[in-house]
C-alpha atoms as a PDB file:
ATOM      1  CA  UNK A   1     155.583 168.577 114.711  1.00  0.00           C
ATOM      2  CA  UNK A   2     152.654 167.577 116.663  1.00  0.00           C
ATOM      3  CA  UNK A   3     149.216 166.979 115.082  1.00  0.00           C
ATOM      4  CA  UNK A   4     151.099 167.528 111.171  1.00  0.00           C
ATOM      5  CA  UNK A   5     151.619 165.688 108.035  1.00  0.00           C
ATOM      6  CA  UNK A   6     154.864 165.838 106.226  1.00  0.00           C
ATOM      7  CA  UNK A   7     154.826 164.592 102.703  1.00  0.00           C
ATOM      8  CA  UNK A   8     157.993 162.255 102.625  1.00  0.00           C
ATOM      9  CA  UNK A   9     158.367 161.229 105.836  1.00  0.00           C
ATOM     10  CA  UNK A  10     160.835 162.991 108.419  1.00  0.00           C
ATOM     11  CA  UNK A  11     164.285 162.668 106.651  1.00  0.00           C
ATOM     12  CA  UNK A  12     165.474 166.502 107.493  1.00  0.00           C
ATOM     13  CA  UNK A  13     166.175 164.207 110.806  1.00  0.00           C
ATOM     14  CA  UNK A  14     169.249 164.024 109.280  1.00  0.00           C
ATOM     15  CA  UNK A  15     170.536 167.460 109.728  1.00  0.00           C
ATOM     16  CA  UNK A  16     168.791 168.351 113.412  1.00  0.00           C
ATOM     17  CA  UNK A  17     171.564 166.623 114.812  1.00  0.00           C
ATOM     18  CA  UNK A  18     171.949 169.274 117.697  1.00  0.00           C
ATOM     19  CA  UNK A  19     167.654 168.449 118.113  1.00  0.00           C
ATOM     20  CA  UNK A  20     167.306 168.137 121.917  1.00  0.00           C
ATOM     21  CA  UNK A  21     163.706 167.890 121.679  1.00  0.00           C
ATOM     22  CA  UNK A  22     161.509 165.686 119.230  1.00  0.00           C
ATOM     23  CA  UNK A  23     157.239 165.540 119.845  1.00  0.00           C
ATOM     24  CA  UNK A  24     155.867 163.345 117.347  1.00  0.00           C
ATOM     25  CA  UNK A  25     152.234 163.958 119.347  1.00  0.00           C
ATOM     26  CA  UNK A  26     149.725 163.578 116.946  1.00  0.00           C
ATOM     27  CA  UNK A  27     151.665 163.255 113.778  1.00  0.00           C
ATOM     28  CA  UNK A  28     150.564 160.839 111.263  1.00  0.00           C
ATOM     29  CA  UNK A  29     153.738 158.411 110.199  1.00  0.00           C
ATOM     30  CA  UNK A  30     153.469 155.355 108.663  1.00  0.00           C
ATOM     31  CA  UNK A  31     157.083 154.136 110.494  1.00  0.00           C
ATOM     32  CA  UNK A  32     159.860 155.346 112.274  1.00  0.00           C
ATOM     33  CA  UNK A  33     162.837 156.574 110.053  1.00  0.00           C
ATOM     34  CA  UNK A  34     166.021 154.904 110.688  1.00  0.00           C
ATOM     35  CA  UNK A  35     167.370 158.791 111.276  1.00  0.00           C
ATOM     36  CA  UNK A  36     165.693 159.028 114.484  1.00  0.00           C
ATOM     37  CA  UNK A  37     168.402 156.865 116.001  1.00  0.00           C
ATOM     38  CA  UNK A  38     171.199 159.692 114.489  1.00  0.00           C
ATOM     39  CA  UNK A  39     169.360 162.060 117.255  1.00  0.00           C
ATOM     40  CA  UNK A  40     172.274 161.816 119.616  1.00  0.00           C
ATOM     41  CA  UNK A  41     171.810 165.286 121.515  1.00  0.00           C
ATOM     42  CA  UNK A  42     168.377 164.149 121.931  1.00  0.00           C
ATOM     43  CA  UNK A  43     166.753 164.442 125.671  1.00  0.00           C
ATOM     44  CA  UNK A  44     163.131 164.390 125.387  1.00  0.00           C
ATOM     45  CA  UNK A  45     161.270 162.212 122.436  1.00  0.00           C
ATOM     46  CA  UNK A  46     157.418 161.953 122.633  1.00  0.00           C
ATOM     47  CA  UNK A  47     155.767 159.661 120.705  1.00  0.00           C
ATOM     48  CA  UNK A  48     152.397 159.758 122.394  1.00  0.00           C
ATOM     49  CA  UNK A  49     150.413 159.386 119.201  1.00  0.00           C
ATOM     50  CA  UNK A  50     147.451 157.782 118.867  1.00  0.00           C
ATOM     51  CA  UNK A  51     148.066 156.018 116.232  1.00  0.00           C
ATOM     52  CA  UNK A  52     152.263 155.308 116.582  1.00  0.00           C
ATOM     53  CA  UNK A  53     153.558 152.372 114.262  1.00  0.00           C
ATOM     54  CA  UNK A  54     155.766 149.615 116.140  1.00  0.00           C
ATOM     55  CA  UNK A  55     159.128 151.121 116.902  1.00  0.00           C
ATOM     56  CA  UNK A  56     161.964 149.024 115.204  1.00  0.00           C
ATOM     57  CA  UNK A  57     163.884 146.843 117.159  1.00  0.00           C
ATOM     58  CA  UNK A  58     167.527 148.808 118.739  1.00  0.00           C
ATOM     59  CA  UNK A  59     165.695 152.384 117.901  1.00  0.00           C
ATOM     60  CA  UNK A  60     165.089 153.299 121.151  1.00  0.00           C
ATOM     61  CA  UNK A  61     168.755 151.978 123.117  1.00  0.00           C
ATOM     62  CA  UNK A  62     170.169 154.148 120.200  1.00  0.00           C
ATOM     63  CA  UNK A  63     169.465 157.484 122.170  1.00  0.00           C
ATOM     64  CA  UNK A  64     171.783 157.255 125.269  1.00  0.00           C
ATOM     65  CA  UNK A  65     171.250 160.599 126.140  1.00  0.00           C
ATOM     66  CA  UNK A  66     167.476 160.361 126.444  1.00  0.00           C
ATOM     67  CA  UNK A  67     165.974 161.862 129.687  1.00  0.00           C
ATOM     68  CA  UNK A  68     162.624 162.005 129.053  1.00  0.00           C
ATOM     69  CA  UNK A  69     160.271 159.256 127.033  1.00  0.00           C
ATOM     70  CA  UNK A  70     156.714 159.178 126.467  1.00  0.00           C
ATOM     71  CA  UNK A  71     155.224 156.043 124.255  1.00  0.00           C
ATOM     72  CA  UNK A  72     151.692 156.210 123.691  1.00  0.00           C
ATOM     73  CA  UNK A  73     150.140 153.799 121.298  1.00  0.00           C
ATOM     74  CA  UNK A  74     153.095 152.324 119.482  1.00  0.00           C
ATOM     75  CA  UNK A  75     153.485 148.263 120.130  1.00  0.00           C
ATOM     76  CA  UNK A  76     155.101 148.236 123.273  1.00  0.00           C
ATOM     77  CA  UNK A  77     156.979 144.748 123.186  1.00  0.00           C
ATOM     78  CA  UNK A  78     159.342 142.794 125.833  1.00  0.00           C
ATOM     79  CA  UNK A  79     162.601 143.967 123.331  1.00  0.00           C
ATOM     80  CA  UNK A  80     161.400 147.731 123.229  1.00  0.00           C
ATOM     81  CA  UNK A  81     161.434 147.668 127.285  1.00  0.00           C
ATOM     82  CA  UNK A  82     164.838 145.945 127.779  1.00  0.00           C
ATOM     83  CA  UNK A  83     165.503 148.943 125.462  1.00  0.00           C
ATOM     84  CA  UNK A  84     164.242 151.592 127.766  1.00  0.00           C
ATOM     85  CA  UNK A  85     165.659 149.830 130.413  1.00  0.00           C
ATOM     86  CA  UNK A  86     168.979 150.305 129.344  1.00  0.00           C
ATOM     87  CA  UNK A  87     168.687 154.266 128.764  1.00  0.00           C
ATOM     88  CA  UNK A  88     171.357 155.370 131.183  1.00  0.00           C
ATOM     89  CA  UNK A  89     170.075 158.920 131.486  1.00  0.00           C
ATOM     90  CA  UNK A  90     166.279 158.213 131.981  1.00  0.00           C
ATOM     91  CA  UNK A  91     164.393 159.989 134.819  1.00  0.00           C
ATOM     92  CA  UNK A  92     160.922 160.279 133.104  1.00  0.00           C
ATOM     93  CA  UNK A  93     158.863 157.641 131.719  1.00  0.00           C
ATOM     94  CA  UNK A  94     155.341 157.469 130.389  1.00  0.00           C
ATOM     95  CA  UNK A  95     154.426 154.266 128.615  1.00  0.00           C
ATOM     96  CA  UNK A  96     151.303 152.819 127.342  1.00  0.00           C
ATOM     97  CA  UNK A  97     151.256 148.935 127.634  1.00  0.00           C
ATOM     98  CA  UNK A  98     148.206 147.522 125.005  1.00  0.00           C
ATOM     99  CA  UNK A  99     149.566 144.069 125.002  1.00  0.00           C
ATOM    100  CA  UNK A 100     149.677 143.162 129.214  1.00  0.00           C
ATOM    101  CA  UNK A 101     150.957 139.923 128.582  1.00  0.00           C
ATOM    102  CA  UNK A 102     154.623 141.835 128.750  1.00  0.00           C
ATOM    103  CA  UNK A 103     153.856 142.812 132.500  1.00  0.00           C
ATOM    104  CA  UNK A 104     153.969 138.631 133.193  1.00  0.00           C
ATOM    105  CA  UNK A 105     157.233 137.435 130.977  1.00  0.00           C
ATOM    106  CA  UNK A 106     159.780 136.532 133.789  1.00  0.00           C
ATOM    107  CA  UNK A 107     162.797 138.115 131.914  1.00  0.00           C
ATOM    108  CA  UNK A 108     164.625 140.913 133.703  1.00  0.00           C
ATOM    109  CA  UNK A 109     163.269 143.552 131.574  1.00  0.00           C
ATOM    110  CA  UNK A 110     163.786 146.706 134.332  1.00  0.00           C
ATOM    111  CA  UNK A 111     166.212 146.186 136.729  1.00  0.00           C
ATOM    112  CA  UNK A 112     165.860 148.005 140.074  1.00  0.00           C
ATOM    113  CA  UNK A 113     168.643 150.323 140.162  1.00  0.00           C
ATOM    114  CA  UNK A 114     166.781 151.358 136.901  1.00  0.00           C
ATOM    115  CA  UNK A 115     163.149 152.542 137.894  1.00  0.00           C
ATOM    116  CA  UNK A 116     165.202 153.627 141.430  1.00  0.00           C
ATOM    117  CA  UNK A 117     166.194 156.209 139.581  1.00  0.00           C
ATOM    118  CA  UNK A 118     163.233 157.329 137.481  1.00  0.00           C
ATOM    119  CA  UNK A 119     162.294 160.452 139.044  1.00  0.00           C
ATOM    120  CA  UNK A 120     158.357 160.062 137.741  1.00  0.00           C
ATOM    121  CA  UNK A 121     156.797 156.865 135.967  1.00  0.00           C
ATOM    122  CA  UNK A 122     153.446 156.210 134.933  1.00  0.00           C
ATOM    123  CA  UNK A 123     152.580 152.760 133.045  1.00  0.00           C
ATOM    124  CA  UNK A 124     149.083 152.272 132.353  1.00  0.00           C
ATOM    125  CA  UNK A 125     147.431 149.622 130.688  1.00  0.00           C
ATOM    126  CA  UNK A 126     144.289 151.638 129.320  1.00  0.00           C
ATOM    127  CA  UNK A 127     144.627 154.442 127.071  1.00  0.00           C
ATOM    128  CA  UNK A 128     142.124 156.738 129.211  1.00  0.00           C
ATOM    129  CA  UNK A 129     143.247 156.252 132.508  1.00  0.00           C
ATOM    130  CA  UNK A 130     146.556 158.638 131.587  1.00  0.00           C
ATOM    131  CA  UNK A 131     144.036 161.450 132.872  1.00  0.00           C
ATOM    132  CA  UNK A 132     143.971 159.808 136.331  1.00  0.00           C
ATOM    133  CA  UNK A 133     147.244 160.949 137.119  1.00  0.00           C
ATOM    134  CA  UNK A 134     147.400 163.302 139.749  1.00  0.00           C
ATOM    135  CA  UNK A 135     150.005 164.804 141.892  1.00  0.00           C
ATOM    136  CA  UNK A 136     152.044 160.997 141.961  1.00  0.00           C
ATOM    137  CA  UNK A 137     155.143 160.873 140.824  1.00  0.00           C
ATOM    138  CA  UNK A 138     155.649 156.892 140.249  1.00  0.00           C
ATOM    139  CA  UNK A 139     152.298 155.767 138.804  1.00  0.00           C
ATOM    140  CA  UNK A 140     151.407 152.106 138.148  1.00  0.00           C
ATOM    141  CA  UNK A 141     148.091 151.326 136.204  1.00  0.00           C
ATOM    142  CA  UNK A 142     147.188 147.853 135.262  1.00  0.00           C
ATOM    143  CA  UNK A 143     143.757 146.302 134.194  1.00  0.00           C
ATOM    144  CA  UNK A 144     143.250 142.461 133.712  1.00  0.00           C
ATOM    145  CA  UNK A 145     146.518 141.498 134.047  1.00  0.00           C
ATOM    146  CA  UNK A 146     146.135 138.022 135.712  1.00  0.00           C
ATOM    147  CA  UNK A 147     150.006 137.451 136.403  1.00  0.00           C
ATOM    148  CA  UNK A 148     152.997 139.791 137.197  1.00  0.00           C
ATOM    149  CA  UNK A 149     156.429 138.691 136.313  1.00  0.00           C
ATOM    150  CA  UNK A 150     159.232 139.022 138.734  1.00  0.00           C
ATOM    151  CA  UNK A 151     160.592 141.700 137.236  1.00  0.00           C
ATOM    152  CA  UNK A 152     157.630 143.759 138.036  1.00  0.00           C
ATOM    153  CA  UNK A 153     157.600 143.134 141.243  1.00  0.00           C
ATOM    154  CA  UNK A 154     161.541 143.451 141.915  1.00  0.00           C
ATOM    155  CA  UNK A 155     161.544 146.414 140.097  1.00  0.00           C
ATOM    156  CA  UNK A 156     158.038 148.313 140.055  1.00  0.00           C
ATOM    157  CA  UNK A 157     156.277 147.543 143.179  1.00  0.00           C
ATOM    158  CA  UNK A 158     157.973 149.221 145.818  1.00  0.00           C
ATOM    159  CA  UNK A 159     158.776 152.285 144.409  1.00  0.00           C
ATOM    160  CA  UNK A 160     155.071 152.459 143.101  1.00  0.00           C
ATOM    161  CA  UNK A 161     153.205 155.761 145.349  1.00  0.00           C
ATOM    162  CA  UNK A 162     150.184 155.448 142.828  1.00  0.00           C
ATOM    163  CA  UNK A 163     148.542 152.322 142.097  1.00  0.00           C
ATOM    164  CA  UNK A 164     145.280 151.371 140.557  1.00  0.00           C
ATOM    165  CA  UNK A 165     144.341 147.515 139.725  1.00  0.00           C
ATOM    166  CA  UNK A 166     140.970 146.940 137.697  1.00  0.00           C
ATOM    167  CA  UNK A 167     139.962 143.304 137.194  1.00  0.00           C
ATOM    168  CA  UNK A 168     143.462 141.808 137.964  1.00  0.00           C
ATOM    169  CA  UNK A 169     143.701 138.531 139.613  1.00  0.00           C
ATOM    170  CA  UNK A 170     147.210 138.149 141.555  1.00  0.00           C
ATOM    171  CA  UNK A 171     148.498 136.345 144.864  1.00  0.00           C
ATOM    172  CA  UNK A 172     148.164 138.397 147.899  1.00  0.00           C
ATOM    173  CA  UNK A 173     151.465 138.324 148.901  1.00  0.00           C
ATOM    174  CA  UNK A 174     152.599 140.498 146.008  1.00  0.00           C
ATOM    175  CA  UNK A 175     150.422 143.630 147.350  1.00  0.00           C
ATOM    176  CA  UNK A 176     153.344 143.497 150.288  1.00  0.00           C
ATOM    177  CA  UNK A 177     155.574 144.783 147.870  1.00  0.00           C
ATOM    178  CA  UNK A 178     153.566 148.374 147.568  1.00  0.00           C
ATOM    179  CA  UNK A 179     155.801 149.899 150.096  1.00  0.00           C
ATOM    180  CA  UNK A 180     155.463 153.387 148.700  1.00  0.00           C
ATOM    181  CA  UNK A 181     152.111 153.178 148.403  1.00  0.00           C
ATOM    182  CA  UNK A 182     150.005 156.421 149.191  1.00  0.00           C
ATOM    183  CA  UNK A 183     146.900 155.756 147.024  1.00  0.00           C
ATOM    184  CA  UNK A 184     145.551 152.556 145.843  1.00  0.00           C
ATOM    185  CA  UNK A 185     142.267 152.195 143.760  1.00  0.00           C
END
C-alpha cells in the first residue's frame, strides 16, 4: 500500500488476518484503524510515512508477534515506547523521535534485556539524518537533547556502535557508557 489512497480507510484489515507484512510508507490515513491490532500473524509493520497520525494508545503491544517496526513521523510518545518495549519478538527497530523530551523522562521505558536483543536499531531525532546510516547495526542519533534519562543510558548506550550528537549538552560521564562505540560524530 505504499504511496496510495484508499477511499474508506483500511477496513479489509479485517480479513488479512494471515497478513505477515503491512507497509503503510507513504499512504495518506487520517488514523489508525482499530483492525490493525487484529493483525496477529503480523511480523513486519512500517509506518514510515511522512505524514503518520498519532498511533492510539495499546495499538502497538497488540502485535506480539512483531519482528520488525519502523515509525517514521507518527507522535512518538513515552506510552507508545513502553509499548515497543514490551514486543517480545522484536529484533529490528527504526524510530523517529520529533518530541526529544521522551529521551529525558526517567521511567523505565526500554529495559536492557530488551534493546540486548535488537539485532539493528536506529533512533534518530531528525528526519534527514535516517540517510546517515551506514553499515551500523545499533544506531543512536540525537540533536539538542540537553538531558538523557536513565533509561537511555541503562539501556541504549552501551550497545550503541553508531552514535552522532548535534548540539546536545550532557555530563561527561555518560559518554563512558558508549562501550560499543565504533563511530562517533
Amino acid at each position: 500500500l505504499n504511496n496510495s489512497r484508499v477511499s474508506g480507510g483500511l477496513w479489509l484489515l479485517n480479513r488479512l488476518e494471515n497478513l505477515r507484512v503491512l507497509s503503510l510508507t507513504g499512504f495518506s490515513i487520517d488514523s489508525f484503524p482499530e483492525q490493525l491490532g487484529n493483525l496477529k500473524k503480523l511480523r513486519l509493520l512500517d509506518l514510515s510515512s511522512k505524514q503518520s497520525p498519532e498511533i492510539p494508545v495499546g495499538l502497538i503491544s497488540k502485535l506480539r508477534y512483531l519482528e520488525e517496526l519502523y515509525i517514521g513521523s507518527s507522535k512518538v510518545t513515552a506510552y507508545l515506547m513502553i509499548e515497543i518495549g514490551s514486543l517480545p519478538r522484536l529484533r529490528c527497530l527504526q524510530l523517529f523521535i520529533k518530541d526529544v523530551s521522551v529521551l529525558s523522562l526517567n521511567d523505565q521505558i526500554f529495559r536492557i534485556d530488551f534493546v540486548r536483543k535488537l539485532k539493528s536499531y536506529i533512533i534518530y531525532t531528525e528526519l534527514q539524518w535516517i540517510t546517515l546510516v551506514k553499515s551500523h547495526r545499533k544506531n543512536l542519533y540525537l540533536k539538542g537533547v540537553t538531558s538523557i534519562g536513565d533509561w537511555v543510558v541503562d539501556a541504549l548506550l552501551g550497545e550503541t556502535e553508531n552514535l552522532i550528537l548535534d548540539s546536545c549538552f550532557e555530563e561527561e560521564s555518560t559518554m563512558l557508557h558508549f562501550t560499543a562505540l565504533s563511530c562517533i560524530s
